[in-house]
PDB file of N, CA and C in Angstrom:
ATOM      1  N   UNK A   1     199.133 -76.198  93.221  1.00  0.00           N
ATOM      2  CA  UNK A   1     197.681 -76.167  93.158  1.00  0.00           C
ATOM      3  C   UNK A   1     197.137 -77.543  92.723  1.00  0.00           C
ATOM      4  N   UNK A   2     197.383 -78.145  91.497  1.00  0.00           N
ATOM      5  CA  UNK A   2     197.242 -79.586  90.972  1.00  0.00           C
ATOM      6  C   UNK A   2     197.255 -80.652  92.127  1.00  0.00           C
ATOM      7  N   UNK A   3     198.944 -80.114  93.263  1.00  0.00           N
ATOM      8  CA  UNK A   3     199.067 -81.384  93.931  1.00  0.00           C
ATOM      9  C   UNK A   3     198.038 -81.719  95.126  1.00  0.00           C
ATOM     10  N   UNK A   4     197.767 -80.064  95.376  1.00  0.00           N
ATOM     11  CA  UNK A   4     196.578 -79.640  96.758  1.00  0.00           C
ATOM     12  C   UNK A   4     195.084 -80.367  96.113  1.00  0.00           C
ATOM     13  N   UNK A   5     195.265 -80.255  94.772  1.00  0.00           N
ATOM     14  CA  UNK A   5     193.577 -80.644  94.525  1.00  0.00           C
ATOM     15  C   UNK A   5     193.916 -82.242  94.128  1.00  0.00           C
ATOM     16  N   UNK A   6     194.440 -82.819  94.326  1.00  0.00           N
ATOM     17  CA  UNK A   6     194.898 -84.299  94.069  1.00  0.00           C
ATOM     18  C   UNK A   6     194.707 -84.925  95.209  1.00  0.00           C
ATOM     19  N   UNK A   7     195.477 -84.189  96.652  1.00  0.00           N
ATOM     20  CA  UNK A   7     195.063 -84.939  98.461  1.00  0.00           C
ATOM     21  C   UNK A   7     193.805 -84.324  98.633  1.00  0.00           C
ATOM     22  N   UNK A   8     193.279 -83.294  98.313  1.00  0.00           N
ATOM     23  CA  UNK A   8     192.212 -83.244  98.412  1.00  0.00           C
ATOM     24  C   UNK A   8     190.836 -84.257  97.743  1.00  0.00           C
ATOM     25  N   UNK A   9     191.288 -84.772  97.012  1.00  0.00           N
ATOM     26  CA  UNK A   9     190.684 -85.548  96.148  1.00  0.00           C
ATOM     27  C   UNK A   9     190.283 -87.204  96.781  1.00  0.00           C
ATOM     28  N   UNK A  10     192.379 -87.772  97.045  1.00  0.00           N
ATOM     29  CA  UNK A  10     192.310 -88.751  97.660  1.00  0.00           C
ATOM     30  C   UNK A  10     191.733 -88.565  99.103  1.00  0.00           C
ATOM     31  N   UNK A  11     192.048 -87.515  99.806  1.00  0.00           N
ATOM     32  CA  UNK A  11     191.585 -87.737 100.916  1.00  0.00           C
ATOM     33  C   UNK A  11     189.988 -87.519 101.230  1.00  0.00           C
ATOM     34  N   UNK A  12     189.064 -87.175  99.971  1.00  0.00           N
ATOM     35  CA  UNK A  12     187.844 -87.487 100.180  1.00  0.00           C
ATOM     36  C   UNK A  12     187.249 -88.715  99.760  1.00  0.00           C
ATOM     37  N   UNK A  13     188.090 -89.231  98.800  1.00  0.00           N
ATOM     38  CA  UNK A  13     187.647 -90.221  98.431  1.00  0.00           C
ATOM     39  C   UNK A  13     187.513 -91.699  99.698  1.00  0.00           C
ATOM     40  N   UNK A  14     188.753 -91.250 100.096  1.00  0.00           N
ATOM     41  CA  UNK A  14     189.063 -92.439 101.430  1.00  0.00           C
ATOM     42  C   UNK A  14     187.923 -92.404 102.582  1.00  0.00           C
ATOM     43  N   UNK A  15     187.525 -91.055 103.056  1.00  0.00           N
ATOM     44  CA  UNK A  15     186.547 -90.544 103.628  1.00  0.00           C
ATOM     45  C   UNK A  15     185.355 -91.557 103.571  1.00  0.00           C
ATOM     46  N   UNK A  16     185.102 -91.348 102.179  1.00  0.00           N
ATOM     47  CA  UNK A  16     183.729 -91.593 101.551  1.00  0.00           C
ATOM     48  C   UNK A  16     184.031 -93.462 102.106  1.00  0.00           C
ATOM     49  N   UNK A  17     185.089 -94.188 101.229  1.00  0.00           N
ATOM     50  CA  UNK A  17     184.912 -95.238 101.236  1.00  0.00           C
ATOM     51  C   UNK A  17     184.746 -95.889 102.596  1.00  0.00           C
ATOM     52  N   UNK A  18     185.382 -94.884 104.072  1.00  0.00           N
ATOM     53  CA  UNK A  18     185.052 -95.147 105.201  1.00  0.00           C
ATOM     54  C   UNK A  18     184.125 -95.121 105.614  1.00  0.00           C
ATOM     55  N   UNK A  19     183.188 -94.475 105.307  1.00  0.00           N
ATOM     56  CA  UNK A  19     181.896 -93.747 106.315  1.00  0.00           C
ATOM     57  C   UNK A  19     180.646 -95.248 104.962  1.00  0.00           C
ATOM     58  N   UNK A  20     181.415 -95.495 103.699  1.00  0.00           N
ATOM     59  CA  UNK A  20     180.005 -96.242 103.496  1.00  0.00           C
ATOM     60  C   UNK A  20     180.135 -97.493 104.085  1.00  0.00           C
ATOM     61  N   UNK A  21     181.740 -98.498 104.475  1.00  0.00           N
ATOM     62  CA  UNK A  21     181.838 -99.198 105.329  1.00  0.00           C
ATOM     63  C   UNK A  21     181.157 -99.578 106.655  1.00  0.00           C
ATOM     64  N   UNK A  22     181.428 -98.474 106.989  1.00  0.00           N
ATOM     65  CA  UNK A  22     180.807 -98.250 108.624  1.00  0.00           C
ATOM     66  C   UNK A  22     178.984 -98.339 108.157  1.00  0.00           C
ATOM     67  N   UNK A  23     178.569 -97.603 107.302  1.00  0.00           N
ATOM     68  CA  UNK A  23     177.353 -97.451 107.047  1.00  0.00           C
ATOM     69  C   UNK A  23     176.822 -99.248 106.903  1.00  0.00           C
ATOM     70  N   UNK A  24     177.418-100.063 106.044  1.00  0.00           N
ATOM     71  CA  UNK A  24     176.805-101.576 105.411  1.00  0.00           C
ATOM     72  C   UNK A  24     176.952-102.241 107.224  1.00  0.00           C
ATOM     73  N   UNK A  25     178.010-101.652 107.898  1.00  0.00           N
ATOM     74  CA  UNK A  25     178.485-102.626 108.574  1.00  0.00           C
ATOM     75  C   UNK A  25     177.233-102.575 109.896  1.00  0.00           C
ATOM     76  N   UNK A  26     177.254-101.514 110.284  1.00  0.00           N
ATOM     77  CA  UNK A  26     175.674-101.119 110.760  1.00  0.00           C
ATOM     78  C   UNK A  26     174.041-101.360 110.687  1.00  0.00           C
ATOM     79  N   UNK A  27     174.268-101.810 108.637  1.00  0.00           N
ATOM     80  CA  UNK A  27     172.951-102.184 108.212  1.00  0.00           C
ATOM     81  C   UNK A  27     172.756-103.219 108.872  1.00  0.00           C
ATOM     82  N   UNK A  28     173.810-104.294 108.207  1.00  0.00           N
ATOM     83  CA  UNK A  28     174.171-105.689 108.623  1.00  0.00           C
ATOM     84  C   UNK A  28     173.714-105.651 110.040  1.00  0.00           C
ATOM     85  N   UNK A  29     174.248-105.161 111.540  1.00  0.00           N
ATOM     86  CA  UNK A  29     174.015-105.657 112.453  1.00  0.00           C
ATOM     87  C   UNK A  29     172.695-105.025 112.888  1.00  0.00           C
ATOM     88  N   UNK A  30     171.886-104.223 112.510  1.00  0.00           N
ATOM     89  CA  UNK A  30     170.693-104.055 113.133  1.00  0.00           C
ATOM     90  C   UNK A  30     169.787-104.686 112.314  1.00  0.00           C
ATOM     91  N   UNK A  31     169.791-104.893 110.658  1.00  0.00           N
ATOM     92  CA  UNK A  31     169.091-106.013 109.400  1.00  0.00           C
ATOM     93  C   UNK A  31     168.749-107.597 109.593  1.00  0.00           C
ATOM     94  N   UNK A  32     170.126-107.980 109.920  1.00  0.00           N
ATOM     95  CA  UNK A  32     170.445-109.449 109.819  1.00  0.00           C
ATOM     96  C   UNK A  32     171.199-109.525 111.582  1.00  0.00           C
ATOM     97  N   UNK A  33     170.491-109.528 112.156  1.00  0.00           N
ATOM     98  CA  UNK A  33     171.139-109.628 113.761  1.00  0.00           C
ATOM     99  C   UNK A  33     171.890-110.986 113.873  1.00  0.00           C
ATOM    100  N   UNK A  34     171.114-111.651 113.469  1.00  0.00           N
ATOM    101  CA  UNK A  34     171.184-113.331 113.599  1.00  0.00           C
ATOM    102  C   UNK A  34     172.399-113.863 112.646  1.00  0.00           C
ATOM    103  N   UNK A  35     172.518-113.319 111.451  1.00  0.00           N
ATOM    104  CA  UNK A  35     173.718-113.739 110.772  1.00  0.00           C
ATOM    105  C   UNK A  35     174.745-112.615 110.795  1.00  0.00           C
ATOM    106  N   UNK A  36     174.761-111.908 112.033  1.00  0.00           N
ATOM    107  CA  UNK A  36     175.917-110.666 111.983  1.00  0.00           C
ATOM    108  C   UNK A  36     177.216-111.210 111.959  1.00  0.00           C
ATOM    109  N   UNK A  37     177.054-112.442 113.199  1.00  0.00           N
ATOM    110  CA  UNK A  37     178.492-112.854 114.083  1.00  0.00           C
ATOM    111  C   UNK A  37     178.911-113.879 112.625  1.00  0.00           C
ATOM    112  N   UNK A  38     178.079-114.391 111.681  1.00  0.00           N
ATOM    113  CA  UNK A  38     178.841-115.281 110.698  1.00  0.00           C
ATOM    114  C   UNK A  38     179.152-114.508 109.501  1.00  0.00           C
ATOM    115  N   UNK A  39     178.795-113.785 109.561  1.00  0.00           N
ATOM    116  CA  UNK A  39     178.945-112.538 108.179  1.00  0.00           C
ATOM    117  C   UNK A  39     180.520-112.417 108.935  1.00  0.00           C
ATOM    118  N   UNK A  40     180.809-111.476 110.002  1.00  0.00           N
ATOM    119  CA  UNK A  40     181.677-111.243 110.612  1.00  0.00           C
ATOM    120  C   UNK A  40     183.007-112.304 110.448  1.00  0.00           C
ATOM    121  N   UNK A  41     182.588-113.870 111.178  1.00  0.00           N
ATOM    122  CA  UNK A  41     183.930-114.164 111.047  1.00  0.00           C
ATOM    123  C   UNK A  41     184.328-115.060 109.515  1.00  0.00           C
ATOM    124  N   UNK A  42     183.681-114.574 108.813  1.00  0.00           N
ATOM    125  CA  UNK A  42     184.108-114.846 106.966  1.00  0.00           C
ATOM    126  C   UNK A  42     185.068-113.736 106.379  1.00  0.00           C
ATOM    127  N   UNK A  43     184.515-112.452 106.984  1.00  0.00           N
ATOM    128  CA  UNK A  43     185.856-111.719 106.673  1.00  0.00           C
ATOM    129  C   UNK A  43     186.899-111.494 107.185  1.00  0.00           C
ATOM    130  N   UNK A  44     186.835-112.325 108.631  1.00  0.00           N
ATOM    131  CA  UNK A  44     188.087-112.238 109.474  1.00  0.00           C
ATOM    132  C   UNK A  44     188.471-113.373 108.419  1.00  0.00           C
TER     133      UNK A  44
END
């Protein structure tokens, strides 16, 4: 039971940290159109 509520745990947490990724990464390209492509290759 402990170990079920533990992947349950991590695996929402990972969830979350995906979907707010995707969320900034979205702001960024419809916000800042113009500095998307240099935002972009700084974290490449």
């Amino acid at each position: 039971c402990a170990f079920q509520l533990l992947l349950m745990t991590s695996f929402s947490a990972g969830e979350i940290f995906i979907l707010t990724a995707m969320s900034y990464d979205r702001y960024v390209a419809i916000c800042c159109p113009l500095n998307y492509e240099v935002l972009e290759l700084v974290h490449v």
